[in-house]
N, C-alpha and C. Protein backbone atom coordinates (compact mmCIF):
# COMPACT_ATOMS: atom_id res chain seq x y z
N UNK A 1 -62.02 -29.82 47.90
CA UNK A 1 -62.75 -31.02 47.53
C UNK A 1 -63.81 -31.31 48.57
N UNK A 2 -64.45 -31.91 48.24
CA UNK A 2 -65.70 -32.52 49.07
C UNK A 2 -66.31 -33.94 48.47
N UNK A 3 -66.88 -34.12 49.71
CA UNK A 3 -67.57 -35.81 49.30
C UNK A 3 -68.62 -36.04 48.63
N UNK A 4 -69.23 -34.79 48.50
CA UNK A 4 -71.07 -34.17 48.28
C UNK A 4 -71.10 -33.16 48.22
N UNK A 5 -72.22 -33.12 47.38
CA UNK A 5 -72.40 -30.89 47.03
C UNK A 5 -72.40 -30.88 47.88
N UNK A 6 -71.28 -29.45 48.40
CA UNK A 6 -72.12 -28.66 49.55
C UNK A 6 -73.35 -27.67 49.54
N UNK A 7 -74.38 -27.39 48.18
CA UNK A 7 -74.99 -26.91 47.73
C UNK A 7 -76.15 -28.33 47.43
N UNK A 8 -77.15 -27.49 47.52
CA UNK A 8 -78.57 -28.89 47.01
C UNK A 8 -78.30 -28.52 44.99
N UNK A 9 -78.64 -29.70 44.86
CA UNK A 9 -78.15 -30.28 43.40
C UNK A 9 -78.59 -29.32 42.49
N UNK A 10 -80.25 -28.56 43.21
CA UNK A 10 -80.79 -27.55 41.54
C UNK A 10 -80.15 -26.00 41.81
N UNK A 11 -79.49 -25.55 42.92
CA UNK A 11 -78.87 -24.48 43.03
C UNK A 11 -77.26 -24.75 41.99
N UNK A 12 -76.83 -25.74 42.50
CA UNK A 12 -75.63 -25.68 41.36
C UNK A 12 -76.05 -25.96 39.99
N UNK A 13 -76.99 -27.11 39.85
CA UNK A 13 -77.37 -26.84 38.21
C UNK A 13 -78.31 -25.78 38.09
N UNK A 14 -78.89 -24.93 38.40
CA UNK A 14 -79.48 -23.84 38.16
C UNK A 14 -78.17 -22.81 37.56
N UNK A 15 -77.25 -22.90 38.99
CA UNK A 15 -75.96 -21.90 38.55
C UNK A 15 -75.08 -22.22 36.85
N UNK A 16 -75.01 -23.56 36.45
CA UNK A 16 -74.60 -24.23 35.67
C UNK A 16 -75.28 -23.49 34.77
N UNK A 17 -76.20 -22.74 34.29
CA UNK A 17 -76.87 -22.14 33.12
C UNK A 17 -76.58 -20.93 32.72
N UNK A 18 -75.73 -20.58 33.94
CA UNK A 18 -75.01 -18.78 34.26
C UNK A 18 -73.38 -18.58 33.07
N UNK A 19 -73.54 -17.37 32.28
CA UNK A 19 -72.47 -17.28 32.34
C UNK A 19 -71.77 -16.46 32.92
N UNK A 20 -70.27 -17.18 33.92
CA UNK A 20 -69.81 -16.49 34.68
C UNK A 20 -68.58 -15.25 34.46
N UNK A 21 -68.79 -15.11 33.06
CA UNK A 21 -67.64 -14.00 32.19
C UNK A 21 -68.18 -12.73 32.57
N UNK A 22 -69.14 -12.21 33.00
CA UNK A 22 -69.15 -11.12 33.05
C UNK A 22 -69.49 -10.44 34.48
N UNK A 23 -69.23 -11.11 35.65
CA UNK A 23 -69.14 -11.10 36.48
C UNK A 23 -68.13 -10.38 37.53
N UNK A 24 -68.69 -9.42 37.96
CA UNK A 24 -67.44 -8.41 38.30
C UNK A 24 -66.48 -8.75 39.17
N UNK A 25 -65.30 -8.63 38.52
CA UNK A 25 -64.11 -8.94 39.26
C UNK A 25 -64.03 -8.92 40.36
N UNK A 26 -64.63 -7.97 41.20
CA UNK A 26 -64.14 -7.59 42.81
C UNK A 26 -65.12 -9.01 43.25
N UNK A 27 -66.18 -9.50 42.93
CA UNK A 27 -67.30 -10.07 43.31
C UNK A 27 -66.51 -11.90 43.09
N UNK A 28 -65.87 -12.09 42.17
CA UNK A 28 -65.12 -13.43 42.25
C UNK A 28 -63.80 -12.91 42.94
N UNK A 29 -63.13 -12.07 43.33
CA UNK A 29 -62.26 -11.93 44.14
C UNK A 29 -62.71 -12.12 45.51
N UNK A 30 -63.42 -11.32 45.77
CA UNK A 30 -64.02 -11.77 47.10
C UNK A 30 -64.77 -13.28 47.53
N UNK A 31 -64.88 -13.30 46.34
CA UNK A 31 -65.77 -15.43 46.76
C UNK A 31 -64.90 -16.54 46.71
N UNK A 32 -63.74 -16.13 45.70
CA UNK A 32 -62.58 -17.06 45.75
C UNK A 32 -61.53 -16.92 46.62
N UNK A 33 -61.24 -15.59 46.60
CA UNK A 33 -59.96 -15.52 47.17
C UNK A 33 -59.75 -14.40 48.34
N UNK A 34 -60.81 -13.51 48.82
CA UNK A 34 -60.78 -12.42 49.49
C UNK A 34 -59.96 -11.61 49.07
N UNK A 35 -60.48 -10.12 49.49
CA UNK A 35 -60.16 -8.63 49.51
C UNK A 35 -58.68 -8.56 49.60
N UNK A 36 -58.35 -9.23 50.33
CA UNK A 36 -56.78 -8.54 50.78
C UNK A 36 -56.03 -9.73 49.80
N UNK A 37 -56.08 -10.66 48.75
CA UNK A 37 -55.44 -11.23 48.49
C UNK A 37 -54.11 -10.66 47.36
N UNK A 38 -53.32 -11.29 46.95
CA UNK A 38 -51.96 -10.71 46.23
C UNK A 38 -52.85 -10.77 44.83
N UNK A 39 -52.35 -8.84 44.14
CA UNK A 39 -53.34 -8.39 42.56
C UNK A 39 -52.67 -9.43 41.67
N UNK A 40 -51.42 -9.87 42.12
CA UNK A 40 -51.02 -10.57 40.73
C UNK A 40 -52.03 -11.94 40.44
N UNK A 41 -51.95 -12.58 41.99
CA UNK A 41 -53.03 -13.94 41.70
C UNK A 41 -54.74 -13.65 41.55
N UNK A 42 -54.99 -12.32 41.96
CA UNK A 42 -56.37 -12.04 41.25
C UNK A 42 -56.31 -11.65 39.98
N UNK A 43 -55.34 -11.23 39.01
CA UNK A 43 -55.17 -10.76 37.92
C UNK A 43 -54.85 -12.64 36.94
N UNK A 44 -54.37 -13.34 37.49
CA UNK A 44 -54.09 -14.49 37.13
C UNK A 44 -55.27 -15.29 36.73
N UNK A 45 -56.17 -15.60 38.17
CA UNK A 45 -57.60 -15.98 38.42
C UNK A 45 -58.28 -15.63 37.02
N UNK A 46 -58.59 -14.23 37.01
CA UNK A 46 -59.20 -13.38 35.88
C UNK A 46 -59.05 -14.16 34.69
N UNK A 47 -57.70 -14.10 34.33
CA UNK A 47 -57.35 -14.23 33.34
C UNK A 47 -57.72 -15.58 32.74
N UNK A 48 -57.60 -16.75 33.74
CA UNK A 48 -57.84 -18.47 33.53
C UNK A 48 -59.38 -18.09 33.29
N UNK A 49 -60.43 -17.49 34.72
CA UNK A 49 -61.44 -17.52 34.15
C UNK A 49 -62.01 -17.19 32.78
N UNK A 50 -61.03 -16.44 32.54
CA UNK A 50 -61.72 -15.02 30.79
C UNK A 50 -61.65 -16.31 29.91
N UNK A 51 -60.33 -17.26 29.68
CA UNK A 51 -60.25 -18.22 29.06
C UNK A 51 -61.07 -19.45 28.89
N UNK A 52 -61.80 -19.74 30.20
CA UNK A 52 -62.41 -20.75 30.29
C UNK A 52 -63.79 -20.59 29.87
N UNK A 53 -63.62 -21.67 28.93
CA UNK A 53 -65.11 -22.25 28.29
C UNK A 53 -66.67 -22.39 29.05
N UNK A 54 -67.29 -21.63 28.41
CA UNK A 54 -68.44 -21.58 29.23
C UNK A 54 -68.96 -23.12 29.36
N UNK A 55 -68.92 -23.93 28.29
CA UNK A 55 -69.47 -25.23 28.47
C UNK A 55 -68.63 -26.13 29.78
N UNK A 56 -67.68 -25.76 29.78
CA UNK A 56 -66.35 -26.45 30.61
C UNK A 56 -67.09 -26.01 32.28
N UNK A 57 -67.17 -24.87 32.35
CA UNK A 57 -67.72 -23.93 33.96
C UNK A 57 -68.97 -25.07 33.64
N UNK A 58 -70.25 -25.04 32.98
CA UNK A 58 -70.94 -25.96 32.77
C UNK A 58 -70.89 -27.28 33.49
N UNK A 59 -70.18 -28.03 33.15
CA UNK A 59 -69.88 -29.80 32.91
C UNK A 59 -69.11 -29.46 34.36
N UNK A 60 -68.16 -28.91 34.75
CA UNK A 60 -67.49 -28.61 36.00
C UNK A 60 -69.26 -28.66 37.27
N UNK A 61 -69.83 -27.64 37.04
CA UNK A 61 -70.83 -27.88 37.87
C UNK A 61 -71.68 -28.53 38.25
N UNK A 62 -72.12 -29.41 37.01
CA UNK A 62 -72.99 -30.52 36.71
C UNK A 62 -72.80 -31.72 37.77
N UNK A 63 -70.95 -31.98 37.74
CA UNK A 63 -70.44 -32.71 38.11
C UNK A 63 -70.38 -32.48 39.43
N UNK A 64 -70.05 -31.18 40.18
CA UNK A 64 -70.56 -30.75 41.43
C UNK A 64 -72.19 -31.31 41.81
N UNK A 65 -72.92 -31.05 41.35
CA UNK A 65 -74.13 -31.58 41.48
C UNK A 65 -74.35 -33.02 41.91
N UNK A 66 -74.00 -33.81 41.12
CA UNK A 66 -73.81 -35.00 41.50
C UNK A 66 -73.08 -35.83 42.04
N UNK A 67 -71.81 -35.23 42.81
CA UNK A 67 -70.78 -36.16 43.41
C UNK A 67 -71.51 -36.32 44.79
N UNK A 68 -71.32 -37.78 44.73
CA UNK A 68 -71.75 -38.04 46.86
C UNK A 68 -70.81 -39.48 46.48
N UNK A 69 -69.76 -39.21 46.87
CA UNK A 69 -68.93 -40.61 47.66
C UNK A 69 -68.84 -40.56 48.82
N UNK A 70 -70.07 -40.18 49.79
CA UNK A 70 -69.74 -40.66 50.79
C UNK A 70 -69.65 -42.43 51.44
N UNK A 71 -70.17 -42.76 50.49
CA UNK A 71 -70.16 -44.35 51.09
C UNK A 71 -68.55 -44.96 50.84
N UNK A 72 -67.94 -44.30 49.24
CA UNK A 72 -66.89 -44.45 49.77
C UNK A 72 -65.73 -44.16 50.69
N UNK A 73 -66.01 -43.08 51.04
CA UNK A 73 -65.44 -42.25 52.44
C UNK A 73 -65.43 -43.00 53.74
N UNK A 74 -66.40 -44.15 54.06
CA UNK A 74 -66.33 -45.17 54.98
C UNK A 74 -65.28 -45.94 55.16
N UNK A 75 -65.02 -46.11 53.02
CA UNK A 75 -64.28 -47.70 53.44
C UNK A 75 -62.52 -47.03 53.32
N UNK A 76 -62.62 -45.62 53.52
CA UNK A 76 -61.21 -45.40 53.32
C UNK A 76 -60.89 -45.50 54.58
N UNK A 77 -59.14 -46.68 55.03
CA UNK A 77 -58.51 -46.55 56.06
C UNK A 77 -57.15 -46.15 56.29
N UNK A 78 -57.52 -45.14 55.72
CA UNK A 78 -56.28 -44.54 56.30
C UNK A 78 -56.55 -42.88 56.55
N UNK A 79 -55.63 -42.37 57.53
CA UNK A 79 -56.07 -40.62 58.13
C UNK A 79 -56.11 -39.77 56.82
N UNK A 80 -57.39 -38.72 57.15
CA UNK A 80 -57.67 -38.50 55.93
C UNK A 80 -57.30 -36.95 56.52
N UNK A 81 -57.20 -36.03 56.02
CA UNK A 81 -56.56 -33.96 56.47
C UNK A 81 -58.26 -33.43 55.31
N UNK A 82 -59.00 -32.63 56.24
CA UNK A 82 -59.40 -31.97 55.30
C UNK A 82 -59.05 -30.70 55.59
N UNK A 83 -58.60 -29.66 54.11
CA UNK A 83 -58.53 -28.33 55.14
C UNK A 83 -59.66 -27.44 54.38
N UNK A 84 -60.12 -26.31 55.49
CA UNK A 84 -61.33 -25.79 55.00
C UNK A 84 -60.59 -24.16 55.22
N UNK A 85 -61.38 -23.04 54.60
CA UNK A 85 -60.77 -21.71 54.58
C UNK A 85 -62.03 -20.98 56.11
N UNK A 86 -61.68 -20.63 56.67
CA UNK A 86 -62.70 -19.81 57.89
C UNK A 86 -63.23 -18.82 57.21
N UNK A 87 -62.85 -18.33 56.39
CA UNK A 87 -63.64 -17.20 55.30
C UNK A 87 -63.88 -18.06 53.96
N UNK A 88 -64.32 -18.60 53.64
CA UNK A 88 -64.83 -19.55 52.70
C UNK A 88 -66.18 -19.23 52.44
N UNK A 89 -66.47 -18.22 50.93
CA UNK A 89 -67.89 -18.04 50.86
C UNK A 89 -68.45 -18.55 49.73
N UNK A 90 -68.00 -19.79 49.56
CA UNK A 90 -69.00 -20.36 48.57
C UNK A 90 -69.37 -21.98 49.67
N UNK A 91 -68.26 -22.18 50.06
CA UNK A 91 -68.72 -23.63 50.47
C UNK A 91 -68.42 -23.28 52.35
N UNK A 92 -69.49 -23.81 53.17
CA UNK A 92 -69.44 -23.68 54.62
C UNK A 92 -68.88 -25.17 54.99
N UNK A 93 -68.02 -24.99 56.02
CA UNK A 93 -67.52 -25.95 56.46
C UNK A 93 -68.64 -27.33 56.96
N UNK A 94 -70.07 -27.00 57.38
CA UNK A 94 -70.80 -27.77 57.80
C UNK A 94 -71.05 -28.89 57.10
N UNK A 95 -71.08 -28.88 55.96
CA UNK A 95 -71.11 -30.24 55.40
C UNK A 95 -70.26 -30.98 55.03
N UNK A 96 -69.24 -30.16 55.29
CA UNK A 96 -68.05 -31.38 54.83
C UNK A 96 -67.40 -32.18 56.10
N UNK A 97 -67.42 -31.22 57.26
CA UNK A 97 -67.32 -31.90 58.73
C UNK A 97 -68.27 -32.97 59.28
N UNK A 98 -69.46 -33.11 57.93
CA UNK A 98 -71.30 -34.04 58.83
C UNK A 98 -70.53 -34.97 58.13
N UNK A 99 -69.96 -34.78 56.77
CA UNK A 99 -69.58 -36.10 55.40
C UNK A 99 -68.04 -36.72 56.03
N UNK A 100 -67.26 -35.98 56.73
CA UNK A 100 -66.32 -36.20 57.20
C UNK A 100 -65.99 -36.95 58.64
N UNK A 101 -67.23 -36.91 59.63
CA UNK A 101 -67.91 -37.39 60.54
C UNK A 101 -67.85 -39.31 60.31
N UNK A 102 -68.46 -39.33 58.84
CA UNK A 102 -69.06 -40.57 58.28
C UNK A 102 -67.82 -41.40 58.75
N UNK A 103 -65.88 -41.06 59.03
CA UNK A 103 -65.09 -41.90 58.86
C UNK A 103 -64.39 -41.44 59.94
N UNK A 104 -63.79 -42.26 61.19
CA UNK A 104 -63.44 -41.83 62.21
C UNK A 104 -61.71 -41.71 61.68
N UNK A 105 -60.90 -41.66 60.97
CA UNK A 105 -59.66 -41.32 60.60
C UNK A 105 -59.63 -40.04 59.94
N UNK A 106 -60.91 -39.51 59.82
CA UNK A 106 -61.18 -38.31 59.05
C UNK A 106 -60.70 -36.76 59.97
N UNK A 107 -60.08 -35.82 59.58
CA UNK A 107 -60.18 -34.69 60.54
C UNK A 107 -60.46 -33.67 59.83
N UNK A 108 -61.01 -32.42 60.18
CA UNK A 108 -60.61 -31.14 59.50
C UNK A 108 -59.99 -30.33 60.07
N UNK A 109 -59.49 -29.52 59.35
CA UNK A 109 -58.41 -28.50 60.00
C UNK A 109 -58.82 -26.95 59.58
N UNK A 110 -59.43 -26.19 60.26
CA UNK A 110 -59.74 -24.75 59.54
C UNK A 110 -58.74 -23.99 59.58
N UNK A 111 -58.21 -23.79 58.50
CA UNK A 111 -57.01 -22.38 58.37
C UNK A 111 -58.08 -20.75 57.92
N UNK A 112 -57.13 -19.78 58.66
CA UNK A 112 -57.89 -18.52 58.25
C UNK A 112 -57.83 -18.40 56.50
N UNK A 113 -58.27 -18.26 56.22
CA UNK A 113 -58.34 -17.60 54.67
C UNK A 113 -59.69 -17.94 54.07
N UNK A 114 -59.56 -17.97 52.84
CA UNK A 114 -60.64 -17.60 51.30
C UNK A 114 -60.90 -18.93 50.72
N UNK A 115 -61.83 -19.25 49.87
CA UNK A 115 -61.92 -20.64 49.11
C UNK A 115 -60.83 -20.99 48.48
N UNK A 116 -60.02 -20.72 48.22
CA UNK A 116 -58.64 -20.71 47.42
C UNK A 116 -57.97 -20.73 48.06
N UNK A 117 -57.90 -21.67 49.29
CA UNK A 117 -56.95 -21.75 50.41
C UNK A 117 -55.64 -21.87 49.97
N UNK A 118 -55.53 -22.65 49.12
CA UNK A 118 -53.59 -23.33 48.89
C UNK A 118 -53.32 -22.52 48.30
N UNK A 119 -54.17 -21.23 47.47
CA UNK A 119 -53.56 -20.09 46.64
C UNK A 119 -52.94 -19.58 47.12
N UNK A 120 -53.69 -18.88 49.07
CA UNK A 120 -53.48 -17.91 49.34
C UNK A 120 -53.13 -18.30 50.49
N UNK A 121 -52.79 -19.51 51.11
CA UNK A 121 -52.51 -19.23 52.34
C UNK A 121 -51.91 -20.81 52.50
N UNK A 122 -50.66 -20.78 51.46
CA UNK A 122 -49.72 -21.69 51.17
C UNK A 122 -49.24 -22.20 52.46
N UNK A 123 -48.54 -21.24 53.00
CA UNK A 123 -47.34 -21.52 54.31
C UNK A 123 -48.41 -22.39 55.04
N UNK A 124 -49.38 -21.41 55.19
CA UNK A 124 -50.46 -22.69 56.39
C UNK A 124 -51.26 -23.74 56.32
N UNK A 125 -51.49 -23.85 55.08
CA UNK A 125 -51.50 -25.33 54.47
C UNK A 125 -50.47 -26.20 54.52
N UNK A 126 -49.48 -25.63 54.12
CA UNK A 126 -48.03 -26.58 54.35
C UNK A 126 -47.71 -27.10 55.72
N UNK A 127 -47.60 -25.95 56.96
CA UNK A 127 -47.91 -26.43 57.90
C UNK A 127 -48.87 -27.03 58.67
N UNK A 128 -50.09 -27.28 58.26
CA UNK A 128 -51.17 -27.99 58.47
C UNK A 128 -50.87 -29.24 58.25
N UNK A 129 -50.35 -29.90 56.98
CA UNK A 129 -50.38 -31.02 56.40
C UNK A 129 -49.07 -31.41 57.02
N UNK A 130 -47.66 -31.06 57.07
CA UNK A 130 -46.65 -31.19 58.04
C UNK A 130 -47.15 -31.89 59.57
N UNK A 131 -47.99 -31.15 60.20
CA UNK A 131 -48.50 -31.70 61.61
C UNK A 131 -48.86 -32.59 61.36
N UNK A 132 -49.83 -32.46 60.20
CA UNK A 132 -50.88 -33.97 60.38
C UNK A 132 -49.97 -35.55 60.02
N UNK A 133 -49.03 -34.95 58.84
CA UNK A 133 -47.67 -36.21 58.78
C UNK A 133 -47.02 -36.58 60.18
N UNK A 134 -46.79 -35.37 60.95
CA UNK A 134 -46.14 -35.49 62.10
C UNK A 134 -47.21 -36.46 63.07
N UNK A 135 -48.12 -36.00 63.52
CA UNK A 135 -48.92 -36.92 64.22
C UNK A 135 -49.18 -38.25 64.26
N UNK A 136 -49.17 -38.49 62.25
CA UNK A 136 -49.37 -39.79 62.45
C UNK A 136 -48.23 -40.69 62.79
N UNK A 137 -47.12 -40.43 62.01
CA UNK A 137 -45.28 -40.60 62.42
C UNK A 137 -45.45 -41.30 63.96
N UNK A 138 -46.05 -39.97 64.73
CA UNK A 138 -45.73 -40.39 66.15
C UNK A 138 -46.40 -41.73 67.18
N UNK A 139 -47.80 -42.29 65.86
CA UNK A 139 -49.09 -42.90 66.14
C UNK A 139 -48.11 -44.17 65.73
N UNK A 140 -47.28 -44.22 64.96
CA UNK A 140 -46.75 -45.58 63.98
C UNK A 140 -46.03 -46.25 65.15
């Protein structure tokens, strides 16, 4: 998730006009989920994508385009976890750390992996979000 494209608005609606069905597998494996990830959840991926409605990928992006809550991101008070993938090649951590900046309860946390972090790199998400419960526990 993010607060704001991490992309300027006419690159994702530009992309929004694409259809992404024929797009070679190894090429959304590697942008979602990296090379070394488990064939069953790239075979899975595949499969949701093959299903999904081109208008749907559409309206999904559109909506990328236009989200900026950052103003509401101010008025949230309470600790917020973002986690980002260190191999993440669609979205760079830089803008979500400038949008995340905006709220001093805000943190990020970079775990190694792919855009599909919680796909693929469960355990360390789990333990990510564990600490961050733990920390605050200890703040109360």
């Amino acid at each position: 998730t993010f607060v704001a494209s991490p992309w300027p608005s006419w690159v994702v609606n530009a992309a929004s006009h694409f259809d992404l069905r024929p797009v070679p597998r190894a090429l959304l494996d590697l942008a979602l989920i990296g090379w070394r990830a488990d064939p069953e959840l790239a075979k899975s991926i595949a499969a949701i994508l093959a299903e999904l409605p081109p208008a749907v990928v559409r309206s999904r992006l559109k909506e990328v385009a236009r989200v900026d809550v950052r103003g509401a991101l101010q008025t949230v008070r309470c600790p917020i976890l973002a986690l980002h993938g260190t191999r993440d090649r669609l979205v760079s951590p830089a803008p979500i750390q400038a949008a995340l900046r905006m709220n001093p309860q805000a943190t990020t946390k970079l775990i190694h992996g792919p855009h599909m972090l919680l796909q693929t790199g469960t355990k360390d998400c789990a333990d990510a979000v564990a600490a961050f419960v733990r920390e605050i526990e200890a703040h109360l």
